[in-house]
N, C-alpha and C. Protein backbone atom coordinates (compact mmCIF):
# COMPACT_ATOMS: atom_id res chain seq x y z
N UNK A 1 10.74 6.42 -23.01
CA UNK A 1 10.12 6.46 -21.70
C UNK A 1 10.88 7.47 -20.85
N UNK A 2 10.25 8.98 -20.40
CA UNK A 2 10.46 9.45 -19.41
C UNK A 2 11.26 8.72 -17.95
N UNK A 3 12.02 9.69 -17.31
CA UNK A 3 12.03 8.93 -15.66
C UNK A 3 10.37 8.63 -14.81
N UNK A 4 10.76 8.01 -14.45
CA UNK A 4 10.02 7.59 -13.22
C UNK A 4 9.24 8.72 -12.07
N UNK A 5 8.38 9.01 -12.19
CA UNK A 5 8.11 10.08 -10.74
C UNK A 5 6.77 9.07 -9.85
N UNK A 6 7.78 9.17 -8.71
CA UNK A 6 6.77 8.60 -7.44
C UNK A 6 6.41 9.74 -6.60
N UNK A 7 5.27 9.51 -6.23
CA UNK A 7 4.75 10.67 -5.35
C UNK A 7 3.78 10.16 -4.28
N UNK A 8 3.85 10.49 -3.56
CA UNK A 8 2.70 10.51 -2.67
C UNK A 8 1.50 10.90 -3.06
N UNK A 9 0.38 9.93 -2.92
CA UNK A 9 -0.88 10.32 -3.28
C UNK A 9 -1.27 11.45 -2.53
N UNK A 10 -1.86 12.47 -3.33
CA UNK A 10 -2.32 13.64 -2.11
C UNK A 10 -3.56 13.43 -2.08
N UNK A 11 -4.46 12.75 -3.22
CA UNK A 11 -5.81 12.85 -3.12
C UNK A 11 -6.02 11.70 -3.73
N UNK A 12 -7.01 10.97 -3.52
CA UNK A 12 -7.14 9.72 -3.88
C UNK A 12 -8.66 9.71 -5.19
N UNK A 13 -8.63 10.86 -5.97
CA UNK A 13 -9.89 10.71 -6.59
C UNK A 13 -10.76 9.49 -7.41
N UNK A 14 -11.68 9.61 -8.17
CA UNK A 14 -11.75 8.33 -8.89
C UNK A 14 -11.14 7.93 -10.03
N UNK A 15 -10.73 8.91 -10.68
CA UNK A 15 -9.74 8.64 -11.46
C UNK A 15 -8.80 8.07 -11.29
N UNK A 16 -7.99 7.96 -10.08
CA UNK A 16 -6.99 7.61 -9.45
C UNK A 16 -7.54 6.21 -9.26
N UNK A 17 -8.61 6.51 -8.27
CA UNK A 17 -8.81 4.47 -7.69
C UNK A 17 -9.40 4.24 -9.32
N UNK A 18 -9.57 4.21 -10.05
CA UNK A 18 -10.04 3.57 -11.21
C UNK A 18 -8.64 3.14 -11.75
N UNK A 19 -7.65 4.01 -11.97
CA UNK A 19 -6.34 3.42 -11.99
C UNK A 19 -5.71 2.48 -11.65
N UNK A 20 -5.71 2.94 -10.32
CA UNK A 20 -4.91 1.71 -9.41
C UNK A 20 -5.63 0.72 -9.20
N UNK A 21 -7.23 0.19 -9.48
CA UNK A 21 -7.83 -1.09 -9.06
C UNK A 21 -7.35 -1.80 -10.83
N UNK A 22 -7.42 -1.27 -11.84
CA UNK A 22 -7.20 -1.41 -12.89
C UNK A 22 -5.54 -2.29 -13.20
N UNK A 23 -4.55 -1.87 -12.65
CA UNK A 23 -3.29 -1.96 -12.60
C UNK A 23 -2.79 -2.81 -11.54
N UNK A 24 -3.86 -3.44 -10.97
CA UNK A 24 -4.22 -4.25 -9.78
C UNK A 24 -4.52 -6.04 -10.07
N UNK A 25 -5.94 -5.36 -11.33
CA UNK A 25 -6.14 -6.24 -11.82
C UNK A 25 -5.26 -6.94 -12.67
N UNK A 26 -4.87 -6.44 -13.69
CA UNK A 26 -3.98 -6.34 -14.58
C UNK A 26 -2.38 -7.61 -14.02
N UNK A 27 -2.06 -6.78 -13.44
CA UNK A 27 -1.18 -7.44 -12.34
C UNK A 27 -1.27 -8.82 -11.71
N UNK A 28 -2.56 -8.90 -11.28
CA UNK A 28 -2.69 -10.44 -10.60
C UNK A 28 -3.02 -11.38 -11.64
N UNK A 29 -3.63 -10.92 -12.82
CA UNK A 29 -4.11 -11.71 -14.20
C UNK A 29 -2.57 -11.87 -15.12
N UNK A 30 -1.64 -11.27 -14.67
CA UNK A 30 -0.10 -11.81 -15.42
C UNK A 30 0.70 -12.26 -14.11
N UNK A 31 0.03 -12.79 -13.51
CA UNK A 31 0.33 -13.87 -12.13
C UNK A 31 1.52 -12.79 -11.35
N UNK A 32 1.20 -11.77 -10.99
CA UNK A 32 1.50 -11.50 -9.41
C UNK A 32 0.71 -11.74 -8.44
N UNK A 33 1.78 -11.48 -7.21
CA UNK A 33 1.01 -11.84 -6.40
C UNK A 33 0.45 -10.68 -5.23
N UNK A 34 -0.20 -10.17 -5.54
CA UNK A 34 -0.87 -8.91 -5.02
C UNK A 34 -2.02 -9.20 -3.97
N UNK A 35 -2.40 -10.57 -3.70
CA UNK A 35 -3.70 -10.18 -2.34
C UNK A 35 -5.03 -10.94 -3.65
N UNK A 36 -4.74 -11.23 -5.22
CA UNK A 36 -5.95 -11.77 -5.49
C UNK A 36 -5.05 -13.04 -6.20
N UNK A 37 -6.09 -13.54 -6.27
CA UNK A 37 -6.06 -14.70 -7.46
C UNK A 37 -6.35 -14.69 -9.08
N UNK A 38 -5.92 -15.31 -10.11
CA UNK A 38 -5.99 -14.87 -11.25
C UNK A 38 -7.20 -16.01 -11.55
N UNK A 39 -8.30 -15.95 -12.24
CA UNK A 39 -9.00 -14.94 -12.96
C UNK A 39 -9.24 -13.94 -12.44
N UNK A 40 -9.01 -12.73 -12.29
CA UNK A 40 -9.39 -11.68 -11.59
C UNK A 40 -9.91 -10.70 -12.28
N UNK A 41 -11.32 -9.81 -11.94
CA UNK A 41 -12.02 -8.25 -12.67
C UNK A 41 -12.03 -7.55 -11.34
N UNK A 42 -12.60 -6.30 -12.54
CA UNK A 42 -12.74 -5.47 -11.49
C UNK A 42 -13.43 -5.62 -9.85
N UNK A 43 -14.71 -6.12 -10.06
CA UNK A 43 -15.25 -6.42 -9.30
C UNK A 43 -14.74 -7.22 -8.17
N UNK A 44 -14.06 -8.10 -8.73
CA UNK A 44 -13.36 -8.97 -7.38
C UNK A 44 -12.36 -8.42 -6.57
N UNK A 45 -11.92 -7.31 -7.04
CA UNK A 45 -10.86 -6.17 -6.42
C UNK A 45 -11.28 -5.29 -5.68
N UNK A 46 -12.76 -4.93 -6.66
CA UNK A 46 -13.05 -4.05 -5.56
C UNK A 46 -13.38 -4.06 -4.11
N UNK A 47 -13.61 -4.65 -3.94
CA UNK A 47 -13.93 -5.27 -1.91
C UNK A 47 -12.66 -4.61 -1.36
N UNK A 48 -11.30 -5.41 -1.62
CA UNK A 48 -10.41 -5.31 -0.93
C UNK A 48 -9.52 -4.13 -1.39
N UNK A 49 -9.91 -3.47 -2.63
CA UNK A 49 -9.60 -2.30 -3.10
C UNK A 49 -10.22 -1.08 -2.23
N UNK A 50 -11.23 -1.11 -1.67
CA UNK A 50 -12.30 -0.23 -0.89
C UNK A 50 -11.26 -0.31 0.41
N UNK A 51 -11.25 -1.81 0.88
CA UNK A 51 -10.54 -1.71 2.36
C UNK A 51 -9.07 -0.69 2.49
N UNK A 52 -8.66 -1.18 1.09
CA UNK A 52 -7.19 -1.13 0.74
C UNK A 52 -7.14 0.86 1.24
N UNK A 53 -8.27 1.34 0.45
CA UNK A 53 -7.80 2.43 -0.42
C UNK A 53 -8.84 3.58 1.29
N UNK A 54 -9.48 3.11 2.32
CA UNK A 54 -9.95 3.72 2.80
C UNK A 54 -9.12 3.73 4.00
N UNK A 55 -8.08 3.41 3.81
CA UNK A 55 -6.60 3.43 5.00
C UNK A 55 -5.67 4.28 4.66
N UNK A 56 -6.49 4.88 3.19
CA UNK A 56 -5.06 6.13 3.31
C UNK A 56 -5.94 7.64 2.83
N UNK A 57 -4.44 8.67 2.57
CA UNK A 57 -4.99 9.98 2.57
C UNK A 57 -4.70 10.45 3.84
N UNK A 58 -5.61 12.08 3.76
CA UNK A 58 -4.95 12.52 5.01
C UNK A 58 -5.58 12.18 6.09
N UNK A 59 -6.84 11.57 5.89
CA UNK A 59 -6.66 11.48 7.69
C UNK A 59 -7.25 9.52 8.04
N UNK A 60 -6.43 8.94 7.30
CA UNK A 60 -5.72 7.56 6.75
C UNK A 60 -4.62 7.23 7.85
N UNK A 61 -4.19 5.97 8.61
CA UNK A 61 -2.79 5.49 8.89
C UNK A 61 -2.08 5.31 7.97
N UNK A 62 -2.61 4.60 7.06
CA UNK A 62 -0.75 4.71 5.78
C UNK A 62 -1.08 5.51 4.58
N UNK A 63 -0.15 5.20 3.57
CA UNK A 63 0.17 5.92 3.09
C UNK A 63 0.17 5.39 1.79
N UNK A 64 0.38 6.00 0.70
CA UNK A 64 0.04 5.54 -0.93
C UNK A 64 0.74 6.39 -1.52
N UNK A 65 2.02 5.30 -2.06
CA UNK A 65 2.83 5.73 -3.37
C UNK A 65 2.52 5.59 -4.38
N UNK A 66 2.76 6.23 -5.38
CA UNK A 66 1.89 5.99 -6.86
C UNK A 66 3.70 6.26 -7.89
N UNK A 67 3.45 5.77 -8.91
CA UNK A 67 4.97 5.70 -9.85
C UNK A 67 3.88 6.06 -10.69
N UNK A 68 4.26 6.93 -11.73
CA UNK A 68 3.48 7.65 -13.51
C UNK A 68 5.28 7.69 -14.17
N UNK A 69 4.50 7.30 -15.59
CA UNK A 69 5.87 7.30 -16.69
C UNK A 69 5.05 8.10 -17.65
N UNK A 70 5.76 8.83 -18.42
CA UNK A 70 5.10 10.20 -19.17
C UNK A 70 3.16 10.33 -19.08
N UNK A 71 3.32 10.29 -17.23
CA UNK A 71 1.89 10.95 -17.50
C UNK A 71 1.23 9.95 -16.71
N UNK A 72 1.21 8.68 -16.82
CA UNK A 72 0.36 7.63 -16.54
C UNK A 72 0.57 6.79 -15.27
N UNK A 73 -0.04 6.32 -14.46
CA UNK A 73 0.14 5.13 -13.83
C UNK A 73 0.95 4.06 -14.03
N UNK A 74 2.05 3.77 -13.77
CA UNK A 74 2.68 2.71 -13.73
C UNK A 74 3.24 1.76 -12.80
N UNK A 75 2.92 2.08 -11.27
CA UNK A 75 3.02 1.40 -10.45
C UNK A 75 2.46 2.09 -9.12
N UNK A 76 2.09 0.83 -7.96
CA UNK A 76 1.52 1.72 -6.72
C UNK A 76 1.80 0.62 -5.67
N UNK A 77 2.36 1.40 -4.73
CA UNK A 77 2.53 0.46 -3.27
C UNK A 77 1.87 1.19 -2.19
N UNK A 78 1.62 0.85 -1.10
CA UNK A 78 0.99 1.20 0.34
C UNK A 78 2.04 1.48 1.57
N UNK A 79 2.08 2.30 2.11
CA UNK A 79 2.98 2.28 3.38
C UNK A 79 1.93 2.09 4.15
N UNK A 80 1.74 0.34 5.00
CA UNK A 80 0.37 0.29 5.99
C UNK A 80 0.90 0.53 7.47
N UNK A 81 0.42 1.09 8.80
CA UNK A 81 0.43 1.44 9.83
C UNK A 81 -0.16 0.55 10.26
N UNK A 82 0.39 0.12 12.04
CA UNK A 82 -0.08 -1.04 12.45
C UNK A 82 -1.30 -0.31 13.20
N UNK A 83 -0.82 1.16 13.78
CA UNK A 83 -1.52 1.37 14.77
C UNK A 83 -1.40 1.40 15.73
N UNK A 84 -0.69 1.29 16.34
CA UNK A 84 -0.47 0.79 17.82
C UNK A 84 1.07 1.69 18.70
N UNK A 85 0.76 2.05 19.64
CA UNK A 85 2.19 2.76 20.30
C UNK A 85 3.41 1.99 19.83
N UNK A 86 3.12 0.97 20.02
CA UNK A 86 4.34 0.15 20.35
C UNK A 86 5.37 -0.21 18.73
N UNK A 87 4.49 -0.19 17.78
CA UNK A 87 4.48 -0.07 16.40
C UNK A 87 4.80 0.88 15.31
N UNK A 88 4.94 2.17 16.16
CA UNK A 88 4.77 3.53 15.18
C UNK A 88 6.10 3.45 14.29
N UNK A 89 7.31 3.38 14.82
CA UNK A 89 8.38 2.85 14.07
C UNK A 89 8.85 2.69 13.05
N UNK A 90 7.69 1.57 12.57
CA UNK A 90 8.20 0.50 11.48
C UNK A 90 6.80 0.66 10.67
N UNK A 91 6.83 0.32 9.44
CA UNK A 91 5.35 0.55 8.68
C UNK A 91 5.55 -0.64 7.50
N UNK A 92 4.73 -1.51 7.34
CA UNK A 92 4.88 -2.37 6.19
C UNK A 92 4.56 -2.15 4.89
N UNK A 93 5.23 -2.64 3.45
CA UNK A 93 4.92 -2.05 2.39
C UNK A 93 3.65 -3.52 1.73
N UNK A 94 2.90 -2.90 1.11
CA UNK A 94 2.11 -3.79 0.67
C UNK A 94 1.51 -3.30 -0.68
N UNK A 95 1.15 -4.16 -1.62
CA UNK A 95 0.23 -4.21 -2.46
C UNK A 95 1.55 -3.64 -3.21
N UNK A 96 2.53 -3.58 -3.69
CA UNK A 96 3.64 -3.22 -4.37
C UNK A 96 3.52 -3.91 -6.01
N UNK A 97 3.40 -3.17 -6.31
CA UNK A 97 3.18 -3.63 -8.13
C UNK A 97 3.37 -2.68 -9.10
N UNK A 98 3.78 -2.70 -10.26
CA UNK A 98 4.09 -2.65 -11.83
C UNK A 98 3.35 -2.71 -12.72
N UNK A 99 2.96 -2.52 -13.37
CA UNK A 99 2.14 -3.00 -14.80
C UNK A 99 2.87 -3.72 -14.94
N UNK A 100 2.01 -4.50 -15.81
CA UNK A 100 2.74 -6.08 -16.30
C UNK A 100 3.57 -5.23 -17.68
N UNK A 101 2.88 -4.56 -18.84
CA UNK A 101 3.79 -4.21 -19.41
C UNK A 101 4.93 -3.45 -19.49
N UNK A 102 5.34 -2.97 -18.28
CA UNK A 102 6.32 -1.77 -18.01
C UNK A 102 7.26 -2.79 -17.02
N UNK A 103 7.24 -3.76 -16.67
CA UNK A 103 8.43 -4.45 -15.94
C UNK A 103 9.24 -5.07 -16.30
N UNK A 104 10.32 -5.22 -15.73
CA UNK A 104 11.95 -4.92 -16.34
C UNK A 104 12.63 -4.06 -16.83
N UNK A 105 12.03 -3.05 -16.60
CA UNK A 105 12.65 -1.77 -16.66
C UNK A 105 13.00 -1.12 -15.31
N UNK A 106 13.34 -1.52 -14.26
CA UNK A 106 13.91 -1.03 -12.85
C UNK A 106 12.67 0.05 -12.38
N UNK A 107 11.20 -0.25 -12.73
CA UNK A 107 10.34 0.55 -11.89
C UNK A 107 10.04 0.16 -10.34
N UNK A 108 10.11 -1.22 -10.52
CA UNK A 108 9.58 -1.73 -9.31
C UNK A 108 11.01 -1.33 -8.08
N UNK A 109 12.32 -1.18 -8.42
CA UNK A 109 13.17 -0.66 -8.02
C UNK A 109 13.15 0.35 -7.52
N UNK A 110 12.64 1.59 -8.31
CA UNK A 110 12.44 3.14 -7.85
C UNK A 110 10.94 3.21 -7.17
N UNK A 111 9.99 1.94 -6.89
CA UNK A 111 9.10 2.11 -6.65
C UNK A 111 9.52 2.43 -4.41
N UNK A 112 10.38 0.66 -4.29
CA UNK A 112 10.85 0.47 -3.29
C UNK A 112 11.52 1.28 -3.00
N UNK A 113 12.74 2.16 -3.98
CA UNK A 113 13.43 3.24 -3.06
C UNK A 113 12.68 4.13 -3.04
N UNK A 114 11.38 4.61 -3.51
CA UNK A 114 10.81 5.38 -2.90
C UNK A 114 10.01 5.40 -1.58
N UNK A 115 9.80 4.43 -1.55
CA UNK A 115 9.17 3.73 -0.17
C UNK A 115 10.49 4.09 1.09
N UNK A 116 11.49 3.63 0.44
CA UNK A 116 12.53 3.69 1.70
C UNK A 116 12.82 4.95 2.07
N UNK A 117 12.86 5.99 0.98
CA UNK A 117 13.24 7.16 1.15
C UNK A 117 11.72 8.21 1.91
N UNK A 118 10.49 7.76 1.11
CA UNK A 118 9.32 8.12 2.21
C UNK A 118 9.54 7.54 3.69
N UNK A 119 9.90 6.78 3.98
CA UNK A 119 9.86 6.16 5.70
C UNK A 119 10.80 6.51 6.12
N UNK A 120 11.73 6.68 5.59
CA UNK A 120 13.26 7.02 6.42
C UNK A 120 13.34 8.87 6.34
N UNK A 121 13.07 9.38 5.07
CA UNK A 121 13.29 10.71 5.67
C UNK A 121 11.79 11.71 6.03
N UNK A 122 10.32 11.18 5.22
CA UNK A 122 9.25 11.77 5.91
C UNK A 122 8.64 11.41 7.08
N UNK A 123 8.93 9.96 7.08
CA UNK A 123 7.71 9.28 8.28
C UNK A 123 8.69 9.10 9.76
N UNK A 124 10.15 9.34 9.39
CA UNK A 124 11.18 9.10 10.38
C UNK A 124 11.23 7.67 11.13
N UNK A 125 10.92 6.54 10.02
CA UNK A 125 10.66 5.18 10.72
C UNK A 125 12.21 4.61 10.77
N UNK A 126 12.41 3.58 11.66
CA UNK A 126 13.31 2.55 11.59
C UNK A 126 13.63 1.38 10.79
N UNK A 127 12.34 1.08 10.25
CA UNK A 127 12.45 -0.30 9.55
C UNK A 127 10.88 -0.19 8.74
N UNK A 128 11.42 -1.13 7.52
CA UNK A 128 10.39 -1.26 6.83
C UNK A 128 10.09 -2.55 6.94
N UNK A 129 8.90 -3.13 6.62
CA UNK A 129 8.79 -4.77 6.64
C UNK A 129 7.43 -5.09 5.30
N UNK A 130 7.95 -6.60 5.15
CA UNK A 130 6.90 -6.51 3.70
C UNK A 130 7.02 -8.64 3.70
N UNK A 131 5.77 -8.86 2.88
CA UNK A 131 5.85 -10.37 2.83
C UNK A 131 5.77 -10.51 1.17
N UNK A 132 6.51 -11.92 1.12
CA UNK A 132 7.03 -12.28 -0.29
C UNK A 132 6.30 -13.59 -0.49
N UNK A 133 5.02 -14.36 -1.59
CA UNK A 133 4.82 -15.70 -1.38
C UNK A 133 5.63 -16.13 -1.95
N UNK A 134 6.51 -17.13 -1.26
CA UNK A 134 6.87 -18.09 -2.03
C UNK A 134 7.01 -18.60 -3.23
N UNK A 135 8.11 -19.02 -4.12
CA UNK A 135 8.16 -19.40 -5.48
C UNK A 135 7.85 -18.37 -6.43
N UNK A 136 7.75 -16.97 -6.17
CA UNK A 136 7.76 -15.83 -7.17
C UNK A 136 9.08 -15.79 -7.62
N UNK A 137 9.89 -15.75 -6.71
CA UNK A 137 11.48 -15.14 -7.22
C UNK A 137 11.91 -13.82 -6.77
N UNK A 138 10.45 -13.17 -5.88
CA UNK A 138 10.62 -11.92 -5.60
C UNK A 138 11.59 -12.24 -4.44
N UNK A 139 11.44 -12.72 -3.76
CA UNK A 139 13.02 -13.02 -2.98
C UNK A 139 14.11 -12.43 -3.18
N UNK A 140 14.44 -12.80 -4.15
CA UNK A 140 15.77 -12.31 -4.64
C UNK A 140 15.76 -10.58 -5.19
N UNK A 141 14.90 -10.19 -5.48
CA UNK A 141 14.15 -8.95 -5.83
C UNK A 141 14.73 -8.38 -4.25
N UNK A 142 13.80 -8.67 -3.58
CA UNK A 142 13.94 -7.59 -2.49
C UNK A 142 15.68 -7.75 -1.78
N UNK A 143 15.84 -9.04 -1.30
CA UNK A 143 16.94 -9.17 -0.64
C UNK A 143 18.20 -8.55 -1.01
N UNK A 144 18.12 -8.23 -2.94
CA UNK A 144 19.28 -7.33 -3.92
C UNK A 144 19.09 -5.73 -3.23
N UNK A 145 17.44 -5.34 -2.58
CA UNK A 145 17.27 -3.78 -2.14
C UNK A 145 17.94 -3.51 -0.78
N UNK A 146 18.32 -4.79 -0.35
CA UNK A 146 18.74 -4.33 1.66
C UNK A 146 17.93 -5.00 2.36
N UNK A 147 16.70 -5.80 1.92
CA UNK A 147 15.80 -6.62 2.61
C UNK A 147 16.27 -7.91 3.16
N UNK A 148 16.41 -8.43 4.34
CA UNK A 148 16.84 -9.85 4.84
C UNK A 148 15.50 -10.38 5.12
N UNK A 149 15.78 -11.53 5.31
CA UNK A 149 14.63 -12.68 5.71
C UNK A 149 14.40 -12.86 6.88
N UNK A 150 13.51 -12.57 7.76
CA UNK A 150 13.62 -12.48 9.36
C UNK A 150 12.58 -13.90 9.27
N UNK A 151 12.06 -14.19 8.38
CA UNK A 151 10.72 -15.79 9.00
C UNK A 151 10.20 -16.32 7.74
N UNK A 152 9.92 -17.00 8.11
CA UNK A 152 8.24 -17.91 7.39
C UNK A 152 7.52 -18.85 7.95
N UNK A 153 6.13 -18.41 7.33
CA UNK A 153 5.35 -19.33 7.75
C UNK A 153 4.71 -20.12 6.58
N UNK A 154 4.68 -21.40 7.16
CA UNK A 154 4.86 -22.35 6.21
C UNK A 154 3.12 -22.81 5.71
N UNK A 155 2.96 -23.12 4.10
CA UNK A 155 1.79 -22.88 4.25
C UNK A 155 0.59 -22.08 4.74
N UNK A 156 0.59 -20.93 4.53
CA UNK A 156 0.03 -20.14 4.98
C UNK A 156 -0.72 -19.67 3.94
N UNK A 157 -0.62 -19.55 2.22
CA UNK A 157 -1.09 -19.14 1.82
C UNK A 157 -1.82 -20.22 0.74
N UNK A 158 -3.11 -20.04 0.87
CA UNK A 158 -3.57 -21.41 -0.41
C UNK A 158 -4.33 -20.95 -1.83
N UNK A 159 -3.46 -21.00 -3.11
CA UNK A 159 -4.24 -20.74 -3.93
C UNK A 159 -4.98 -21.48 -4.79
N UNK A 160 -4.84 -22.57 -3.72
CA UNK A 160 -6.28 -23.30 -4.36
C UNK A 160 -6.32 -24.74 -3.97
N UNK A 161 -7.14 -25.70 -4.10
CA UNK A 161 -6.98 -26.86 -3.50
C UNK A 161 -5.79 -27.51 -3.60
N UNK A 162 -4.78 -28.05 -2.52
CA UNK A 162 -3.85 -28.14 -2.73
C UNK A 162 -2.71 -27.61 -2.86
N UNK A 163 -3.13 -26.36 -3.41
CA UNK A 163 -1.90 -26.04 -3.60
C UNK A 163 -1.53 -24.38 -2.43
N UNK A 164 -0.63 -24.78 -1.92
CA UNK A 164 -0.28 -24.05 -0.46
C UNK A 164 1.06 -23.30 -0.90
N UNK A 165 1.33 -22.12 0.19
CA UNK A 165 2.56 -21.49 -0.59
C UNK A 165 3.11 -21.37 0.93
N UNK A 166 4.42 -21.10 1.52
CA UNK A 166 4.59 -20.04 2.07
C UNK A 166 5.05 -18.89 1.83
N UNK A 167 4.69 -18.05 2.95
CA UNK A 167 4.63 -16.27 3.04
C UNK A 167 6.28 -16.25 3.84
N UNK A 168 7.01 -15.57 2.83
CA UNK A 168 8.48 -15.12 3.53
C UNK A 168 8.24 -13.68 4.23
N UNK A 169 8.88 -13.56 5.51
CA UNK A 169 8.65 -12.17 5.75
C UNK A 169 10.48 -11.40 6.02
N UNK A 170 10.39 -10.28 5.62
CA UNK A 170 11.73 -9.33 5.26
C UNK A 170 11.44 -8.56 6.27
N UNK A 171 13.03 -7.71 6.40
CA UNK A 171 13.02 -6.29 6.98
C UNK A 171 13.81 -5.63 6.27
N UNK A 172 13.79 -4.26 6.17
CA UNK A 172 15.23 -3.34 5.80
C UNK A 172 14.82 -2.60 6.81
N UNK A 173 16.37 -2.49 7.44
CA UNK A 173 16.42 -1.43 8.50
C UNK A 173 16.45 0.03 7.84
N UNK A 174 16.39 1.25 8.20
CA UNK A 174 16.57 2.45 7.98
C UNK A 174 17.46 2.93 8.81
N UNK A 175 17.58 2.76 10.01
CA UNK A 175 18.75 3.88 10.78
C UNK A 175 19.83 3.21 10.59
């Protein structure tokens, strides 16, 4: 396996979103937790794949990292914009994922320092912020990158009757 190259999406073609809804799916069907629920297809992605993917580019508020290992797709996160004066700052990372078969190999690592290193030296932000559900373990994931725990809200997320999670929320500062 080649290094790692993250890049900024410059163009979001269909090849590309066929990728990333693909690696999406993939992802939430080996139980991450990405925004779906597992059984998950294409189709059920696509809705929020459309919302996801029509917030970036160039004339988009955030922003779309993409990770390729000799060639291919292997991971993609979002830098999302709140919008707002008061907000410009800080930008949250979302939809952050791996292929299921390429993890444990420190991608999801170079995925985040690429994120930090896009906000801190292109976007000139202060802080990054991102939410963790509950009982993944990603906790410990982020908090090892510089991420602290600023909240939670309890029960907030339900994947299914009964069963309720809470949403941890992080920061890493940049300056």
């Amino acid at each position: 396996m080649s290094a790692p190259v993250s890049t900024l999406a410059p163009e979001l073609t269909d090849a590309l979103r066929t990728d990333l809804v693909d690696c999406w799916v993939a992802v939430t069907n080996a139980g991450g937790a990405v925004g779906l629920l597992p059984p998950a297809t294409v189709g059920d992605a696509q809705p929020l794949a459309q919302q996801t993917f029509s917030r970036v580019g160039p004339d988009g508020p955030d922003d779309l990292l993409v990770l390729h290992v000799d060639g291919e797709l292997a991971g993609w996160a979002v830098l999302a914009a709140r919008g707002t004066p008061l907000t410009r700052h800080w930008r949250t990372i979302g939809r952050l994922q791996v292929r299921p078969e390429l993890q444990g190999r420190g991608l999801g690592v170079a995925l985040v320092e690429a994120a930090v290193r896009h906000g801190r030296v292109e976007l000139g932000l202060d802080a990054l912020h991102l939410t963790v559900r509950d009982g993944t373990g990603l906790d410990r994931f982020y908090e090892r990158l510089g991420f602290g725990r600023v909240g939670r809200l309890p029960s907030s997320l339900r994947l299914g009757p009964g069963d309720y999670r809470d949403e941890l929320y992080y920061v890493r500062m940049l300056t």
